[in-house]
PDB file of N, CA and C in Angstrom:
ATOM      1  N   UNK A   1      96.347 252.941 116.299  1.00  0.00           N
ATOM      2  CA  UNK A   1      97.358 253.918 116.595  1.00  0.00           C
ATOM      3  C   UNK A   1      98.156 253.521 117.839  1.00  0.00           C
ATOM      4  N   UNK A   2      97.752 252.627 118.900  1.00  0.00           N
ATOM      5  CA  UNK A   2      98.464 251.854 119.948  1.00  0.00           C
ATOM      6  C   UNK A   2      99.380 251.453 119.253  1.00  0.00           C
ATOM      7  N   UNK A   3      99.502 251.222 118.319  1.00  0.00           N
ATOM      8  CA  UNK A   3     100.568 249.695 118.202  1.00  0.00           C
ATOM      9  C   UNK A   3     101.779 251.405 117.093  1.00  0.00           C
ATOM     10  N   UNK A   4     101.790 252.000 117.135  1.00  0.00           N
ATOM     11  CA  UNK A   4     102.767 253.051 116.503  1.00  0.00           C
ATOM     12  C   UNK A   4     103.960 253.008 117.502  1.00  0.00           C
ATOM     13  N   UNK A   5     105.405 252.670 116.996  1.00  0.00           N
ATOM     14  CA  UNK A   5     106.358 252.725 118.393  1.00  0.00           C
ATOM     15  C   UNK A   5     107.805 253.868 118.053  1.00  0.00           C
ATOM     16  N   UNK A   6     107.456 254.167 116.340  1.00  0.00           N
ATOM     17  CA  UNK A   6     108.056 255.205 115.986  1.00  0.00           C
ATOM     18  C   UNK A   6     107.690 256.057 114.960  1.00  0.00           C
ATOM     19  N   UNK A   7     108.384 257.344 114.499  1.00  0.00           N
ATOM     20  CA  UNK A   7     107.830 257.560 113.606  1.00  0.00           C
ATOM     21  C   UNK A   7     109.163 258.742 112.891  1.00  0.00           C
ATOM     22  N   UNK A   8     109.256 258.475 111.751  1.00  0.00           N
ATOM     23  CA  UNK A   8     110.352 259.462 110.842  1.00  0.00           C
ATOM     24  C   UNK A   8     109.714 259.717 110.121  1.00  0.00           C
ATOM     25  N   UNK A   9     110.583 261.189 109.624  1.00  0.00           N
ATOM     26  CA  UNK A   9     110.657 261.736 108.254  1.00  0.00           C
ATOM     27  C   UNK A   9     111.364 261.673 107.398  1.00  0.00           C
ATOM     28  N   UNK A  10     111.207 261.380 106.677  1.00  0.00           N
ATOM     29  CA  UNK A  10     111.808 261.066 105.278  1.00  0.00           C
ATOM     30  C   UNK A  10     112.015 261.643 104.002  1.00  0.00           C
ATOM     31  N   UNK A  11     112.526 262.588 103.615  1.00  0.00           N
ATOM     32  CA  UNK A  11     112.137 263.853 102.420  1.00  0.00           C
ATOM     33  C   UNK A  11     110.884 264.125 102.155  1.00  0.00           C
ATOM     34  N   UNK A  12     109.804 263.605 101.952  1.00  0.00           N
ATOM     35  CA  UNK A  12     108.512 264.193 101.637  1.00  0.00           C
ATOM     36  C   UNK A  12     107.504 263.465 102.138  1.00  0.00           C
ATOM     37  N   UNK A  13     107.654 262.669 103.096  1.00  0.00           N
ATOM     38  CA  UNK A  13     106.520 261.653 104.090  1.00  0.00           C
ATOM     39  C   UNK A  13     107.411 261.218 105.081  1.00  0.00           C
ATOM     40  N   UNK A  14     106.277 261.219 106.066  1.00  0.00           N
ATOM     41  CA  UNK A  14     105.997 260.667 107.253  1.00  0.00           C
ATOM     42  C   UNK A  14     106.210 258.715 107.436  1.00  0.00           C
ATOM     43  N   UNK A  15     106.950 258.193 107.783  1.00  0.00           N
ATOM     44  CA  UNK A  15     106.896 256.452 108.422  1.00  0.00           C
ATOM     45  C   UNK A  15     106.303 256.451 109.449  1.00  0.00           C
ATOM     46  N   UNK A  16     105.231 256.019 109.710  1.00  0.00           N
ATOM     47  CA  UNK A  16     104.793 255.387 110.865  1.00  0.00           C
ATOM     48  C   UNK A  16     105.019 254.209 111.194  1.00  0.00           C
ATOM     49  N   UNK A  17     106.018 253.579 112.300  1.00  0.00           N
ATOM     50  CA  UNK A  17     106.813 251.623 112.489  1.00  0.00           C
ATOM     51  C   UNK A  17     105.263 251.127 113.915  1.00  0.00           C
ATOM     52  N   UNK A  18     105.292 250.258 113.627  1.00  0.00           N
ATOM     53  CA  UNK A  18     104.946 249.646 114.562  1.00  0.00           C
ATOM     54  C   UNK A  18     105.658 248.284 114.646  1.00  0.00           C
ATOM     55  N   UNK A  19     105.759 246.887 115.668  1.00  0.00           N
ATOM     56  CA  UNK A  19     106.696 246.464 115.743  1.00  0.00           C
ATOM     57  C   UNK A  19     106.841 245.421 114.341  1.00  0.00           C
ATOM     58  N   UNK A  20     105.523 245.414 113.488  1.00  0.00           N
ATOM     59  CA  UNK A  20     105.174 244.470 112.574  1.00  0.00           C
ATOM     60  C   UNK A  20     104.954 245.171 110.847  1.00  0.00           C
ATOM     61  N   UNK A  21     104.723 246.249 111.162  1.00  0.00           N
ATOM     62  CA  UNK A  21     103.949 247.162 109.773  1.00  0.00           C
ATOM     63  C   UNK A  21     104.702 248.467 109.781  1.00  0.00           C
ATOM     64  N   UNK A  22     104.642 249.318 108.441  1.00  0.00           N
ATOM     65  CA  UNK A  22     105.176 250.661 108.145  1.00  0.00           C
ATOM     66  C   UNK A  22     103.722 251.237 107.721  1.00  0.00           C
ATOM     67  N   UNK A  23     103.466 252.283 107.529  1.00  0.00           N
ATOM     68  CA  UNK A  23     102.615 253.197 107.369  1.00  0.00           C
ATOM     69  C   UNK A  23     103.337 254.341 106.699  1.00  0.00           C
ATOM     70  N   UNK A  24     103.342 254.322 105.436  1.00  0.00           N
ATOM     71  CA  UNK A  24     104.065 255.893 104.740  1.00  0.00           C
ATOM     72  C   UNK A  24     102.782 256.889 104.242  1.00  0.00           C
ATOM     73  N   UNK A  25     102.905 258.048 105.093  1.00  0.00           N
ATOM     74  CA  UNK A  25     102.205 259.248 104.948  1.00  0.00           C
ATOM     75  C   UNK A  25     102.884 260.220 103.675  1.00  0.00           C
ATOM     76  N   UNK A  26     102.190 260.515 102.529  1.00  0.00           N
ATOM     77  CA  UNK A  26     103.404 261.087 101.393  1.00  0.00           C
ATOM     78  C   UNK A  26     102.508 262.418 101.844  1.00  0.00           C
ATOM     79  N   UNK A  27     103.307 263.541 101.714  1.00  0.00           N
ATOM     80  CA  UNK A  27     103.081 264.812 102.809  1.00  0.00           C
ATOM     81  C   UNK A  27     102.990 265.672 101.265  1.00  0.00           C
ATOM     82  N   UNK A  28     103.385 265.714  99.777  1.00  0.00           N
ATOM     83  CA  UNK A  28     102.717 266.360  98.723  1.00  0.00           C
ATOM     84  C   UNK A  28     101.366 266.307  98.717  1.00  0.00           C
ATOM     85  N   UNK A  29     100.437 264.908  99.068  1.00  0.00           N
ATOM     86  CA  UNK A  29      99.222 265.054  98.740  1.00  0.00           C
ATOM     87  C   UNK A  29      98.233 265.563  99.787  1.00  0.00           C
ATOM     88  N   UNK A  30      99.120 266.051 100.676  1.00  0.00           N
ATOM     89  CA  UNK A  30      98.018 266.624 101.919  1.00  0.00           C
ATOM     90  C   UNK A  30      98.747 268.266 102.114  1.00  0.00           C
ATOM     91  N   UNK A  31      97.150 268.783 102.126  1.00  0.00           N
ATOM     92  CA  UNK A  31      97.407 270.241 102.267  1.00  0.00           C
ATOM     93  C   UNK A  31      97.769 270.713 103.271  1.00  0.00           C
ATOM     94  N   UNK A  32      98.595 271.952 103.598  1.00  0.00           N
ATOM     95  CA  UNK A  32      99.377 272.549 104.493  1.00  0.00           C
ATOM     96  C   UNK A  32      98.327 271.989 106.078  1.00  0.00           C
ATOM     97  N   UNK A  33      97.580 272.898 105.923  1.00  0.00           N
ATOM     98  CA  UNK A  33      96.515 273.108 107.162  1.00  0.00           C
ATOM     99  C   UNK A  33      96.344 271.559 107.920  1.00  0.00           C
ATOM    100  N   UNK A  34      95.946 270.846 106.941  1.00  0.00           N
ATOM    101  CA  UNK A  34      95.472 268.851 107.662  1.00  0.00           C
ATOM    102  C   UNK A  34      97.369 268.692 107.724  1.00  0.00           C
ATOM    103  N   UNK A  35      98.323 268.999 107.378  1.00  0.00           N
ATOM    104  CA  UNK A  35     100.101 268.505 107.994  1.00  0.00           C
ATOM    105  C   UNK A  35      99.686 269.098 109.053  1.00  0.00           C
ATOM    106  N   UNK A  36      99.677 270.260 109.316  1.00  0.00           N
ATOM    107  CA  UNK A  36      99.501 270.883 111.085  1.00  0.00           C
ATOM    108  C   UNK A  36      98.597 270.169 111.797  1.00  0.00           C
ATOM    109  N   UNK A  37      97.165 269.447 111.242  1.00  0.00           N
ATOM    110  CA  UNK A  37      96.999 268.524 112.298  1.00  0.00           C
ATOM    111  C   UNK A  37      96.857 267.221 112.262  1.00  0.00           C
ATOM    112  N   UNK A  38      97.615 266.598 111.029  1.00  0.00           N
ATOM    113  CA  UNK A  38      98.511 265.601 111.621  1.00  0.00           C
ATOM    114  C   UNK A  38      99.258 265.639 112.419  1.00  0.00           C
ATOM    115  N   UNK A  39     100.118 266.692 112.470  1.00  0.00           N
ATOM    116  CA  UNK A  39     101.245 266.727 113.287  1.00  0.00           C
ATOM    117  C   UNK A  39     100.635 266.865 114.869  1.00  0.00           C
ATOM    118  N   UNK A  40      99.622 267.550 115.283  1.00  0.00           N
ATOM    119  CA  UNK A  40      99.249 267.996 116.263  1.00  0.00           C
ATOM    120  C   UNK A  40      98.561 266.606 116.981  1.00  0.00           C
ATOM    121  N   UNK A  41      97.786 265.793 116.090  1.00  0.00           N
ATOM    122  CA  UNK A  41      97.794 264.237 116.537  1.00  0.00           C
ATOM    123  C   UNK A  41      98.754 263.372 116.823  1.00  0.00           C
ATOM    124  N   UNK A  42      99.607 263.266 115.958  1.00  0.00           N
ATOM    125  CA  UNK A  42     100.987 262.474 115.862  1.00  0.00           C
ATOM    126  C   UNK A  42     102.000 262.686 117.542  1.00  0.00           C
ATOM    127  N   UNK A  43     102.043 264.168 117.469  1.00  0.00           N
ATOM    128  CA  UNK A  43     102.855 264.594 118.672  1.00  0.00           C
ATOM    129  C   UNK A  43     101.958 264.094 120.167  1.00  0.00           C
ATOM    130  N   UNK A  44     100.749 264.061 119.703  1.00  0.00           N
ATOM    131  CA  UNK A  44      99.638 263.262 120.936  1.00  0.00           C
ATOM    132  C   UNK A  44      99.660 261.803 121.240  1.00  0.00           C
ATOM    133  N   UNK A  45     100.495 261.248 120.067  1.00  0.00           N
ATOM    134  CA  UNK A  45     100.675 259.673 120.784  1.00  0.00           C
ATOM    135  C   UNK A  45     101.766 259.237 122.128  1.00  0.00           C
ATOM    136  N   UNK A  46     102.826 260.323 122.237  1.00  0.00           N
ATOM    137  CA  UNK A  46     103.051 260.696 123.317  1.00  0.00           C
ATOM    138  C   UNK A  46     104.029 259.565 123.348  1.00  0.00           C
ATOM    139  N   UNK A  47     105.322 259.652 122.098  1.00  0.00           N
ATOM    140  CA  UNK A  47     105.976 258.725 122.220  1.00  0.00           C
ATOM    141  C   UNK A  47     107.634 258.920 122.703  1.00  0.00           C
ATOM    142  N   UNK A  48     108.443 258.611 123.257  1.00  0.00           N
ATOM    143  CA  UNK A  48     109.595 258.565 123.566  1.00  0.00           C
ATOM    144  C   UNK A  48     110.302 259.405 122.545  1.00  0.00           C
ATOM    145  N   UNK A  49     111.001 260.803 122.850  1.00  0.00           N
ATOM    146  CA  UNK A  49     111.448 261.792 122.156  1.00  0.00           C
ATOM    147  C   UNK A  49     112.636 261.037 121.264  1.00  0.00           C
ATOM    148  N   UNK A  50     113.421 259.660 121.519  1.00  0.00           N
ATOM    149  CA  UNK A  50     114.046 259.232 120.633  1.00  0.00           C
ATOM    150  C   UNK A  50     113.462 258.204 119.530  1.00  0.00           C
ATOM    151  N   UNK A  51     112.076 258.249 119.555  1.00  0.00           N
ATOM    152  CA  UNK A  51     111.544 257.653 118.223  1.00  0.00           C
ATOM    153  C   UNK A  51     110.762 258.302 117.306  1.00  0.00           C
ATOM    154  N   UNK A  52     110.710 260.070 117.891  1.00  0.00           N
ATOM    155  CA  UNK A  52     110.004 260.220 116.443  1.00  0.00           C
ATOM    156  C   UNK A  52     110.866 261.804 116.578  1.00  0.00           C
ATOM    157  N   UNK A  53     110.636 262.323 115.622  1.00  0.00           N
ATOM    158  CA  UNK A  53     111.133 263.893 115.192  1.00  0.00           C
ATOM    159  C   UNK A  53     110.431 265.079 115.444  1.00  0.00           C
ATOM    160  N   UNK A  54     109.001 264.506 115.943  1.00  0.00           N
ATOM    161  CA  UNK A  54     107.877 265.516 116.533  1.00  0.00           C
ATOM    162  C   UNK A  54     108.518 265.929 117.877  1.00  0.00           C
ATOM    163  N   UNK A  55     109.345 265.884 118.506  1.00  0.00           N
ATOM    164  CA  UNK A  55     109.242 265.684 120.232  1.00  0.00           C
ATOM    165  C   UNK A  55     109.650 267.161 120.423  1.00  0.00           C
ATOM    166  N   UNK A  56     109.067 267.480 121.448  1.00  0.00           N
ATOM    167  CA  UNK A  56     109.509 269.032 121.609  1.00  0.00           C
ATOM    168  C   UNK A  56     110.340 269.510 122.906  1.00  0.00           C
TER     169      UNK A  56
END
């Protein structure tokens, strides 16, 4: 999870970039409750509000 340097949304999943690999999260097959804490992890990598859509 170090190596994550952005992250979008995309109509129905999540991209996770790192500077070498993508990571697509498809957000139909995960139930409401585990999206809230993905999201609640995701927003914990604590990345620069212009690379992901979590930033608050």
């Amino acid at each position: 999870m170090d190596e994550i340097v952005e992250i979008e949304k995309v109509n129905d999943k999540y991209i996770l970039k790192s500077d070498t690999k993508k990571l697509k999260i498809k957000l139909n097959f995960i139930e409401k409750e585990s999206i809230n804490q993905l999201n609640e992890f995701l927003k914990d990598l604590d990345l620069p509000s212009e690379n992901t859509f979590l930033a608050s």
